[in-house]
C-alpha atoms as a PDB file:
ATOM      1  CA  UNK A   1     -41.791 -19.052  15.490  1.00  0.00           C
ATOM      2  CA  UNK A   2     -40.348 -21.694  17.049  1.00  0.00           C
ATOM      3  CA  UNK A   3     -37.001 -20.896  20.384  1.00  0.00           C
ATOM      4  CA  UNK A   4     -34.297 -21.776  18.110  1.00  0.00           C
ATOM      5  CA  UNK A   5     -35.742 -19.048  15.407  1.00  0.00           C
ATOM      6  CA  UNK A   6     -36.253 -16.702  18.602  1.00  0.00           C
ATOM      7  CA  UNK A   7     -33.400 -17.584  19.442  1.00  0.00           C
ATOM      8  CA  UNK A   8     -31.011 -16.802  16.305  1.00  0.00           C
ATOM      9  CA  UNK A   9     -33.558 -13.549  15.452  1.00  0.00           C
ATOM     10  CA  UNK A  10     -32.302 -12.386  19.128  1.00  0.00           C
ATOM     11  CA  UNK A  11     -28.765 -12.723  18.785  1.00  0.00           C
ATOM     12  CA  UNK A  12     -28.641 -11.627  15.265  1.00  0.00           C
ATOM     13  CA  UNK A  13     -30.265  -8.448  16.356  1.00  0.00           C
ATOM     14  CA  UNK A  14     -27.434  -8.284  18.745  1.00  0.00           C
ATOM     15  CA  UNK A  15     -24.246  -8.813  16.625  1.00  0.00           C
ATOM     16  CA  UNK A  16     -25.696  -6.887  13.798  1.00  0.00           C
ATOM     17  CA  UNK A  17     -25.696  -3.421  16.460  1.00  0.00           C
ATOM     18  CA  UNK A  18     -22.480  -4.318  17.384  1.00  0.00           C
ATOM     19  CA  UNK A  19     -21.156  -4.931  14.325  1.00  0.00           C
ATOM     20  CA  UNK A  20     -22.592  -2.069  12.551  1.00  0.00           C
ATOM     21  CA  UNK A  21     -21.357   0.420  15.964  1.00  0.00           C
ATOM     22  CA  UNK A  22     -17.896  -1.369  15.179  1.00  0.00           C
ATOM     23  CA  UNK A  23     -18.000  -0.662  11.246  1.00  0.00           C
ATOM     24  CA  UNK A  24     -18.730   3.243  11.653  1.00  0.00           C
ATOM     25  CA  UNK A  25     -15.490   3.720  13.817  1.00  0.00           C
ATOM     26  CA  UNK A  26     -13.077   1.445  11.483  1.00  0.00           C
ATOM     27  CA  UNK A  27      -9.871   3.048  10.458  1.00  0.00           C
ATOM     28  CA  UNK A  28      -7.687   2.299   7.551  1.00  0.00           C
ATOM     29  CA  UNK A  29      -4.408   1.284   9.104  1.00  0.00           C
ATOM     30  CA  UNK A  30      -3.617   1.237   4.841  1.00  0.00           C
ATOM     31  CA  UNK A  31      -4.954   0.166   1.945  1.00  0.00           C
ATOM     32  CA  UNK A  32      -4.698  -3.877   2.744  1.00  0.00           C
ATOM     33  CA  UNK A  33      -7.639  -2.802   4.956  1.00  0.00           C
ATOM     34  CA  UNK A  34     -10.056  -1.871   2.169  1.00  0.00           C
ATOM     35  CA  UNK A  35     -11.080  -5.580   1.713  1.00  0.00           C
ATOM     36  CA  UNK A  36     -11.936  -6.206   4.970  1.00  0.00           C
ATOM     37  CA  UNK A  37     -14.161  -3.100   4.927  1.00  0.00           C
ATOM     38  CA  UNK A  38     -15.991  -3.975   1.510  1.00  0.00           C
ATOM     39  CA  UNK A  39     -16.448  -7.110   3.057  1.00  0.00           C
ATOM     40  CA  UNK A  40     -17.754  -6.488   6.051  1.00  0.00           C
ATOM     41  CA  UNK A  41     -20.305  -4.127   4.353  1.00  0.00           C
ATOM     42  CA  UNK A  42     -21.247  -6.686   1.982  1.00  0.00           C
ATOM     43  CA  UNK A  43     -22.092  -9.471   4.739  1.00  0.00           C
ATOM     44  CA  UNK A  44     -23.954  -6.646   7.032  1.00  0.00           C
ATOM     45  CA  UNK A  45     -25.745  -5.880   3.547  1.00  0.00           C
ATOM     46  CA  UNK A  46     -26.948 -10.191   3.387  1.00  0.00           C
ATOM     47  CA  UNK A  47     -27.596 -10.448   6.913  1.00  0.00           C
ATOM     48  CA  UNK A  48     -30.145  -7.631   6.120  1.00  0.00           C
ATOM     49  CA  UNK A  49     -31.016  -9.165   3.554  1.00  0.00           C
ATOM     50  CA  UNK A  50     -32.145 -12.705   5.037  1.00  0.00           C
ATOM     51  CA  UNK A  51     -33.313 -10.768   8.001  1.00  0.00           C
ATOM     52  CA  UNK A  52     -36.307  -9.000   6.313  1.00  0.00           C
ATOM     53  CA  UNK A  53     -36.732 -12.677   4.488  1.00  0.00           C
ATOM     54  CA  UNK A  54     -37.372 -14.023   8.174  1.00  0.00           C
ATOM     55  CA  UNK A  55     -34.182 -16.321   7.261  1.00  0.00           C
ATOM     56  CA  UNK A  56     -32.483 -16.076  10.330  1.00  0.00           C
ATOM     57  CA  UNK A  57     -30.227 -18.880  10.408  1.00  0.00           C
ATOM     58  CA  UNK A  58     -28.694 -17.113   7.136  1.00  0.00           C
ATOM     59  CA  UNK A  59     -28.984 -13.886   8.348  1.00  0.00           C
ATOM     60  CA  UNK A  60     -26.801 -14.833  12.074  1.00  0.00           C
ATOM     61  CA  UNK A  61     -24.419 -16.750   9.965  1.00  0.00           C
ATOM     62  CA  UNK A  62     -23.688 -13.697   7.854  1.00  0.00           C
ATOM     63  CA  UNK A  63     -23.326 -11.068  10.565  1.00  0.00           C
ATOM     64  CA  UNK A  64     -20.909 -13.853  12.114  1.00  0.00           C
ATOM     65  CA  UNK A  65     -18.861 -13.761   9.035  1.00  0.00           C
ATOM     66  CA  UNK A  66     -19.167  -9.634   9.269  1.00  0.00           C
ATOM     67  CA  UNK A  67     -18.008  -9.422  13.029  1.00  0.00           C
ATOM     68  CA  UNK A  68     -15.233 -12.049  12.351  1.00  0.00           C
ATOM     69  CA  UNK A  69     -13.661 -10.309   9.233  1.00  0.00           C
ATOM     70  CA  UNK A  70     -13.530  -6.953  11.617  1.00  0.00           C
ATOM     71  CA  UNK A  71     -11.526  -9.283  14.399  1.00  0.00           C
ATOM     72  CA  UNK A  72      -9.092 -11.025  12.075  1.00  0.00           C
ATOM     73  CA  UNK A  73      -8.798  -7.361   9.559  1.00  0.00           C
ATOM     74  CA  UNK A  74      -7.869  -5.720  13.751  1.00  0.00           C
ATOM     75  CA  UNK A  75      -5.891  -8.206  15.030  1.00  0.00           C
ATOM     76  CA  UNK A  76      -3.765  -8.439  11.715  1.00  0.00           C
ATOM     77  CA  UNK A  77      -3.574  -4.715  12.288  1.00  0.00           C
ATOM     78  CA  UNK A  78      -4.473  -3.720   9.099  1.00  0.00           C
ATOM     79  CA  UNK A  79      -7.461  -1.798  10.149  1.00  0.00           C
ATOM     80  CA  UNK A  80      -7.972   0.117  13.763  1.00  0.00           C
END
């Protein structure tokens, strides 16, 4: 495994805690919040996903997506 792989293994590992920390606390500010939440889920679900396939380029991108849903969803204030 080359850095860059190291590399995006490492941080993936790292936003994929966070995220998944962040996701178990989330409250519904009301229901416009619900699609953030499915979708959050469903990108921590693919980054798994490429993660077990060793596909970590993939797998960071998706817990990216994950971790920015859950900022735009709280800073929109439709989820807390």
């Amino acid at each position: 495994m080359d850095s860059t792989q190291k590399n995006l293994k490492s941080e993936t590992e790292k936003w994929l805690e966070k995220i998944e920390e962040k996701a178990r606390n989330i409250k519904l500010i009301d229901n416009r919040g619900l699609w953030a939440v499915e979708n959050i889920k469903a990108y921590v679900s693919d980054c798994k996903h490429f993660y077990k396939k060793e596909d970590f380029l993939r797998s960071f991108e998706a817990v990216v997506y994950a971790y920015g849903i859950y900022e735009t969803a709280l800073h929109s204030k439709i989820i807390e």
